[in-house]
N, C-alpha and C. Protein backbone atom coordinates (compact mmCIF):
# COMPACT_ATOMS: atom_id res chain seq x y z
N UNK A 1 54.43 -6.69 65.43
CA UNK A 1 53.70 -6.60 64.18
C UNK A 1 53.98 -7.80 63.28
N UNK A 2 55.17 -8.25 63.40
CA UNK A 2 55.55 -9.53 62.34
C UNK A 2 54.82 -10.35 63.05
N UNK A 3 54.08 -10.78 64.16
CA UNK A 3 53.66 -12.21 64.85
C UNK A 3 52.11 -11.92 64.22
N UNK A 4 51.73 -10.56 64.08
CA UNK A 4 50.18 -10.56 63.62
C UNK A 4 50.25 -11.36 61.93
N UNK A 5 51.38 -11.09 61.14
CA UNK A 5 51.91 -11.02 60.01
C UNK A 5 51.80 -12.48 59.58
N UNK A 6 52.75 -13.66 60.54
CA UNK A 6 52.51 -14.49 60.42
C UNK A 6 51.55 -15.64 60.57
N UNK A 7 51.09 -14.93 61.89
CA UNK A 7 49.60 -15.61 61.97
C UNK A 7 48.45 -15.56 60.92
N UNK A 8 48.80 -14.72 60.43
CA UNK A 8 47.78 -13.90 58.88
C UNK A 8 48.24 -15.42 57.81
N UNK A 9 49.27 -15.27 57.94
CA UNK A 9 50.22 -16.11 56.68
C UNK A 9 49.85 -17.33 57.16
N UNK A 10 49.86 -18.13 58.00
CA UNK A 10 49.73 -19.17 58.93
C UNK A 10 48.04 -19.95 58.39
N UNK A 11 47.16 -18.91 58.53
CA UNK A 11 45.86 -18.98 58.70
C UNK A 11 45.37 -19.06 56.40
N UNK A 12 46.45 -18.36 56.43
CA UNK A 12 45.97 -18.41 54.90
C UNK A 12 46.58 -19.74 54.28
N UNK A 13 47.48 -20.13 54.88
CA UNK A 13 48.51 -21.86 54.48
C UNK A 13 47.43 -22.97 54.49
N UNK A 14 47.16 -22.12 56.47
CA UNK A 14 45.92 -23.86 56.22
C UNK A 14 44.72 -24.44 55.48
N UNK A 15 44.31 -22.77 55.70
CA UNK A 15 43.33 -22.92 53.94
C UNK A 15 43.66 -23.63 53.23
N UNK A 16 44.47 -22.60 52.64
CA UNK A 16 45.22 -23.99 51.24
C UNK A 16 45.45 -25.32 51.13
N UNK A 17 46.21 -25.99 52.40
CA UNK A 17 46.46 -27.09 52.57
C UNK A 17 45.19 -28.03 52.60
N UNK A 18 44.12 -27.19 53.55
CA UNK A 18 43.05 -28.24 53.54
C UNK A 18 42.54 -28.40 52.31
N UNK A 19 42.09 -27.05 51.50
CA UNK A 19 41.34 -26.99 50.01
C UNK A 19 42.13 -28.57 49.26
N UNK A 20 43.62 -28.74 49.13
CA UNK A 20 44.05 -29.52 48.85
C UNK A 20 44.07 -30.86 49.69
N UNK A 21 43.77 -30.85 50.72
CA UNK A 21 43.65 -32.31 51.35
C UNK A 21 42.55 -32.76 50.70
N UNK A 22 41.48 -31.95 50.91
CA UNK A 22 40.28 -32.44 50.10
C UNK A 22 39.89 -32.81 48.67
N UNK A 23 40.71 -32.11 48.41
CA UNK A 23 40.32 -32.22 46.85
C UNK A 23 41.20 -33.57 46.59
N UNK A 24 42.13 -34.26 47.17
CA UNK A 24 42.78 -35.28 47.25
C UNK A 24 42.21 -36.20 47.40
N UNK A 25 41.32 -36.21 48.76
CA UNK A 25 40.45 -37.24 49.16
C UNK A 25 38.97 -37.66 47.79
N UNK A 26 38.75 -36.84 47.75
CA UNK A 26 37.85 -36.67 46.78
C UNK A 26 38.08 -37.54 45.61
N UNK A 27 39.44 -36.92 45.06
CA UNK A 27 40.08 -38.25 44.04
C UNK A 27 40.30 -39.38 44.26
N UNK A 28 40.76 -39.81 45.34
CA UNK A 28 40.64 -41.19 45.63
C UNK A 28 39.56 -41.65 45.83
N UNK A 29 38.42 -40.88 46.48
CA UNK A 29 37.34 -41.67 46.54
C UNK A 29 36.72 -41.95 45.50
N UNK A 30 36.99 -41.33 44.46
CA UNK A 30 36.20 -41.73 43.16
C UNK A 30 37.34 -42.21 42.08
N UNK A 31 38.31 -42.69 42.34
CA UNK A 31 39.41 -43.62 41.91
C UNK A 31 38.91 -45.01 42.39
N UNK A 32 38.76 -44.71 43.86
CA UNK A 32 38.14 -46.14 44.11
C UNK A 32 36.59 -46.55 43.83
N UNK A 33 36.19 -45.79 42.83
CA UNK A 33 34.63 -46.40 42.34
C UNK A 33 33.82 -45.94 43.36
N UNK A 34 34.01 -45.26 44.59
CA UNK A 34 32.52 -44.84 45.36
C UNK A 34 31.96 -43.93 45.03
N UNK A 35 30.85 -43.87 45.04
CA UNK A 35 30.15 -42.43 44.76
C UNK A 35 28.98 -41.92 46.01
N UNK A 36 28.84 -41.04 46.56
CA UNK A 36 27.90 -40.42 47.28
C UNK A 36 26.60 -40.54 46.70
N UNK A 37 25.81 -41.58 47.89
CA UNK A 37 24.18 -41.50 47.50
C UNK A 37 23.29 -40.84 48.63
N UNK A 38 22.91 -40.13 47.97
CA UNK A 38 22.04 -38.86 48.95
C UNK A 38 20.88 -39.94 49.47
N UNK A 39 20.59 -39.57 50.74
CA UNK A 39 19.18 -40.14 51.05
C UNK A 39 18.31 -39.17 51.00
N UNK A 40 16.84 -39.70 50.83
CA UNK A 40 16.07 -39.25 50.43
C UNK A 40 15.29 -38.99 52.14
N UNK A 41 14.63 -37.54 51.84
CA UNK A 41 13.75 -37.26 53.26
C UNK A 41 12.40 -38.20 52.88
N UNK A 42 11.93 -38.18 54.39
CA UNK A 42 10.45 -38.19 54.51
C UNK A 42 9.79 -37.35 53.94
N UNK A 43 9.94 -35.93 53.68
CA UNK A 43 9.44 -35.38 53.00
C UNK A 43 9.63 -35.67 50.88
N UNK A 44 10.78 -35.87 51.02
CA UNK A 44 10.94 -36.34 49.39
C UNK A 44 10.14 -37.88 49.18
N UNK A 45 9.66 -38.56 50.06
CA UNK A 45 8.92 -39.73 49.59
C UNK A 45 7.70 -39.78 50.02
N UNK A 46 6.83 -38.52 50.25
CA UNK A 46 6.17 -38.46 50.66
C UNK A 46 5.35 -39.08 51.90
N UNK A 47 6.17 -39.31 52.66
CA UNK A 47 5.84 -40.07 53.60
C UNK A 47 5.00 -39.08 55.12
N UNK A 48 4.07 -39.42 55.24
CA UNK A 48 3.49 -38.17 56.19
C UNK A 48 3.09 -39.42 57.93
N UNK A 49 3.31 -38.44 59.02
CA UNK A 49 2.30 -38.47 59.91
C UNK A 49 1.32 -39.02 59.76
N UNK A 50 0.63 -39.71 61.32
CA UNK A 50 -0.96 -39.37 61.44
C UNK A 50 -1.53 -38.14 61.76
N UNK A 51 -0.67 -37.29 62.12
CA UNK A 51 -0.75 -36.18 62.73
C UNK A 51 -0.88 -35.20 61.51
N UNK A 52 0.01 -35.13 60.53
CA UNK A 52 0.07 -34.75 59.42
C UNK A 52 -1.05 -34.91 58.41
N UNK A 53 -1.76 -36.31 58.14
CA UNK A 53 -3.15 -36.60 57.66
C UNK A 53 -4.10 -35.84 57.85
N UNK A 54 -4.31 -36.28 59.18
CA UNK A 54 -5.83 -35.54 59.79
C UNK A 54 -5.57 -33.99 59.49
N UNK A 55 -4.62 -33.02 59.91
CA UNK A 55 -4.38 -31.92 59.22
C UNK A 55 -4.89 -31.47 58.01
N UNK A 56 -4.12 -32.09 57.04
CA UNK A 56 -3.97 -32.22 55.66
C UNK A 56 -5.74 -32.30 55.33
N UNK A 57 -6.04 -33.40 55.47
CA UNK A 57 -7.25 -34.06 55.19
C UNK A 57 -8.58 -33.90 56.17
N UNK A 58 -8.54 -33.25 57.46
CA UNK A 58 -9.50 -32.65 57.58
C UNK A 58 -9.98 -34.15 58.50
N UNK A 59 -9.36 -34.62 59.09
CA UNK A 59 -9.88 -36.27 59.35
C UNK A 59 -9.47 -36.62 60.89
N UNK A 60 -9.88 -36.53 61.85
CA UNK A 60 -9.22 -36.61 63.20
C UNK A 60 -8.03 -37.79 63.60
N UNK A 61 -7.19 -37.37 64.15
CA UNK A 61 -5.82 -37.94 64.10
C UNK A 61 -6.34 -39.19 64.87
N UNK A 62 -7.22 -39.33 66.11
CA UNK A 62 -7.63 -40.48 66.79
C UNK A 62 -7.83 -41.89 65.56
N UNK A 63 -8.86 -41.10 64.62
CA UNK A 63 -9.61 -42.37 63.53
C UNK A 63 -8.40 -43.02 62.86
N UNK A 64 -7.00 -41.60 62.44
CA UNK A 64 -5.96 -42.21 62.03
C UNK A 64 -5.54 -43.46 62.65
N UNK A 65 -4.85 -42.93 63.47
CA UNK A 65 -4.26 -44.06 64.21
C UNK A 65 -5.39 -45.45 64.45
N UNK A 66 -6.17 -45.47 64.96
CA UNK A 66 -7.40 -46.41 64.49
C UNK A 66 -7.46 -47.39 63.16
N UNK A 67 -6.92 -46.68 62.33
CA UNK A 67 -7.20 -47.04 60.86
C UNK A 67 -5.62 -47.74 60.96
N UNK A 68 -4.62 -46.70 61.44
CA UNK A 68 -3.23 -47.63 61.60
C UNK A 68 -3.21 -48.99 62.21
N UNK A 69 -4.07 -49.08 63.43
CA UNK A 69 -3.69 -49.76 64.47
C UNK A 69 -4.64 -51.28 63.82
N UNK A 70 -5.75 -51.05 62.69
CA UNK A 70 -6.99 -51.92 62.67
C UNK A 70 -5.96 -52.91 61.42
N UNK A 71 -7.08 -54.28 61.33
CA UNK A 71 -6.64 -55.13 60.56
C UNK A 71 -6.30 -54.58 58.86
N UNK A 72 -6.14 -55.37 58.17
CA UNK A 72 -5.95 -54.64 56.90
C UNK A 72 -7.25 -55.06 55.81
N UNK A 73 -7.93 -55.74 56.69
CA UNK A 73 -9.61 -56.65 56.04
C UNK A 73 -10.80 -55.59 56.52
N UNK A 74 -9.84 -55.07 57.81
CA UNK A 74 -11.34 -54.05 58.37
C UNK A 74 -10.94 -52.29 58.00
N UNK A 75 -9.89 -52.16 57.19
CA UNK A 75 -9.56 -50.79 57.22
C UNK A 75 -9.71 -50.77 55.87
N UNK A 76 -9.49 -51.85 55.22
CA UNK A 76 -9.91 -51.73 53.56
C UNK A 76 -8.44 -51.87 52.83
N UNK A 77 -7.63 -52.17 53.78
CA UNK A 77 -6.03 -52.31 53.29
C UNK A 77 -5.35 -50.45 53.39
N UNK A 78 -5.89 -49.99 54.56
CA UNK A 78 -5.13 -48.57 55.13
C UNK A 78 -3.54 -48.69 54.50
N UNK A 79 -3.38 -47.80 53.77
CA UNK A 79 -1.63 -47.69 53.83
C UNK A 79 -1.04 -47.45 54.88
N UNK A 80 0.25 -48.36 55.25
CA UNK A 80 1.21 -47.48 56.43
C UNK A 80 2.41 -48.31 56.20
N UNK A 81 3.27 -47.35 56.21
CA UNK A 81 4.69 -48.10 56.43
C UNK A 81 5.27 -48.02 57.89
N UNK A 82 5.37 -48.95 58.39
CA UNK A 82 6.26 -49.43 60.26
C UNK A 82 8.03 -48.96 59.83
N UNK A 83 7.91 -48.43 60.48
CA UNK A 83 9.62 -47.93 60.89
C UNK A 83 9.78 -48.35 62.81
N UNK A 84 9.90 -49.37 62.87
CA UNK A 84 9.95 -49.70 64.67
C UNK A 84 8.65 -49.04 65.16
N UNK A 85 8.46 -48.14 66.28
CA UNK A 85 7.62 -48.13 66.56
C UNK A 85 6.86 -46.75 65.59
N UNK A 86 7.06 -46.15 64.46
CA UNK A 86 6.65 -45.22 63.87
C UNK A 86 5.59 -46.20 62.72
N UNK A 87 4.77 -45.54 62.82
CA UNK A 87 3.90 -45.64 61.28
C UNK A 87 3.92 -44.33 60.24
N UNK A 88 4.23 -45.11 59.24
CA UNK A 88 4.20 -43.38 58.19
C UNK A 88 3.35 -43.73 57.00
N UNK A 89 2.80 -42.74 56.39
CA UNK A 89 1.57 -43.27 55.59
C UNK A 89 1.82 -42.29 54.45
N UNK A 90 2.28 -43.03 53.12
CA UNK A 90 2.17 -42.75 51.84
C UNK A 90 1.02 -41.96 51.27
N UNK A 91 1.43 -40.74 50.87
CA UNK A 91 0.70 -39.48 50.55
C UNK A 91 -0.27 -40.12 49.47
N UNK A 92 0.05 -40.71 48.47
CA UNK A 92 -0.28 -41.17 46.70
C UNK A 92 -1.18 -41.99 47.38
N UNK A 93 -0.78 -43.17 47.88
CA UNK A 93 -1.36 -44.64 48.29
C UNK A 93 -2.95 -44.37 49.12
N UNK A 94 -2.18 -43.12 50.26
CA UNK A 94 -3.75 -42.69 50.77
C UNK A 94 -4.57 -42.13 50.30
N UNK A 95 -4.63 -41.30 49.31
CA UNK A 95 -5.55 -40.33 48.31
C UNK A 95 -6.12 -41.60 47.53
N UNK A 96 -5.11 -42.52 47.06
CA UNK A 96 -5.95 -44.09 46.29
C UNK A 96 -6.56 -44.66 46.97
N UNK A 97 -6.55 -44.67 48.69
CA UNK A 97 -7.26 -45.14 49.58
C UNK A 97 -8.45 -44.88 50.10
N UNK A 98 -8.27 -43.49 49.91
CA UNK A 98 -9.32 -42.64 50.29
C UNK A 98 -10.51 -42.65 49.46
N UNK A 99 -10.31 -42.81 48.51
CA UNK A 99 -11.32 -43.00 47.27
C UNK A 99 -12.11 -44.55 47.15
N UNK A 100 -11.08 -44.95 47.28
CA UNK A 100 -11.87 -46.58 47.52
C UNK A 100 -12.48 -46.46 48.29
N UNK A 101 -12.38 -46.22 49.43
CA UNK A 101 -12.73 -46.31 50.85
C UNK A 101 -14.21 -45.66 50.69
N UNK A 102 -14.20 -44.45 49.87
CA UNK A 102 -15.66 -43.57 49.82
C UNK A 102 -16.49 -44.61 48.92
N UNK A 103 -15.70 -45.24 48.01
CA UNK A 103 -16.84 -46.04 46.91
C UNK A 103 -17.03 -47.34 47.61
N UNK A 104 -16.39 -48.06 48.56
CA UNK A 104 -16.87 -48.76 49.11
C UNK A 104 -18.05 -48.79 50.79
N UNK A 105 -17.92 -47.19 51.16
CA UNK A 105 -18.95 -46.75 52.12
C UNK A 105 -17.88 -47.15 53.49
N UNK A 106 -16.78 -47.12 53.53
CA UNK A 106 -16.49 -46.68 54.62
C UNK A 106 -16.58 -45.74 55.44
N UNK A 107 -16.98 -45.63 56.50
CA UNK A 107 -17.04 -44.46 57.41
C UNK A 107 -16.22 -44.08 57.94
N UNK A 108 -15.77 -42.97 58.10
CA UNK A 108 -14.79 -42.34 58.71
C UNK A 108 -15.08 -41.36 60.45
């Protein structure tokens, strides 16, 4: 019964110890001037799919990518941001795009 006892006691130490390792680390790290910068999702910068577009917008994912893949003289200046081989396309930028695009008679 004392070995269950101490293991009890054992298990409640390391708690403690760690709560305090950390909270240690913590101080030094912000002794030494760093601070934690969150990154931001694809979803917090609105950054969408082609796949996600045509969805959204009702617009076939083929024309997307089309519109990704075309010059920026023949698409009307398409938004997309290149991440290696990813394209991601700014939610704001395309709704501003989209509108031009209708007042200038692009076809979709």
């Amino acid at each position: 019964m004392t070995s269950v006892l101490n293991l009890e006691e054992m298990k409640a130490t390391k708690k403690i110890l760690e709560e305090v390792i950390e909270k240690q680390e913590q101080e030094e790290f912000e002794q030494k001037g760093y601070r934690i910068v969150e990154q931001p999702t694809r979803q917090d910068l609105q950054l969408m799919t082609a796949k996600e577009v045509a969805k959204e917008y009702g617009i076939g994912e083929n024309r997307i990518r089309e519109l990704i893949r075309a010059g920026r003289d023949v698409s009307l200046g398409f938004p997309v941001i290149r991440m290696g081989r990813r394209a991601l396309i700014p939610k704001g930028l395309f709704e501003e795009w989209l509108i031009n695009a209708c007042k200038e008679g692009l076809r979709l």
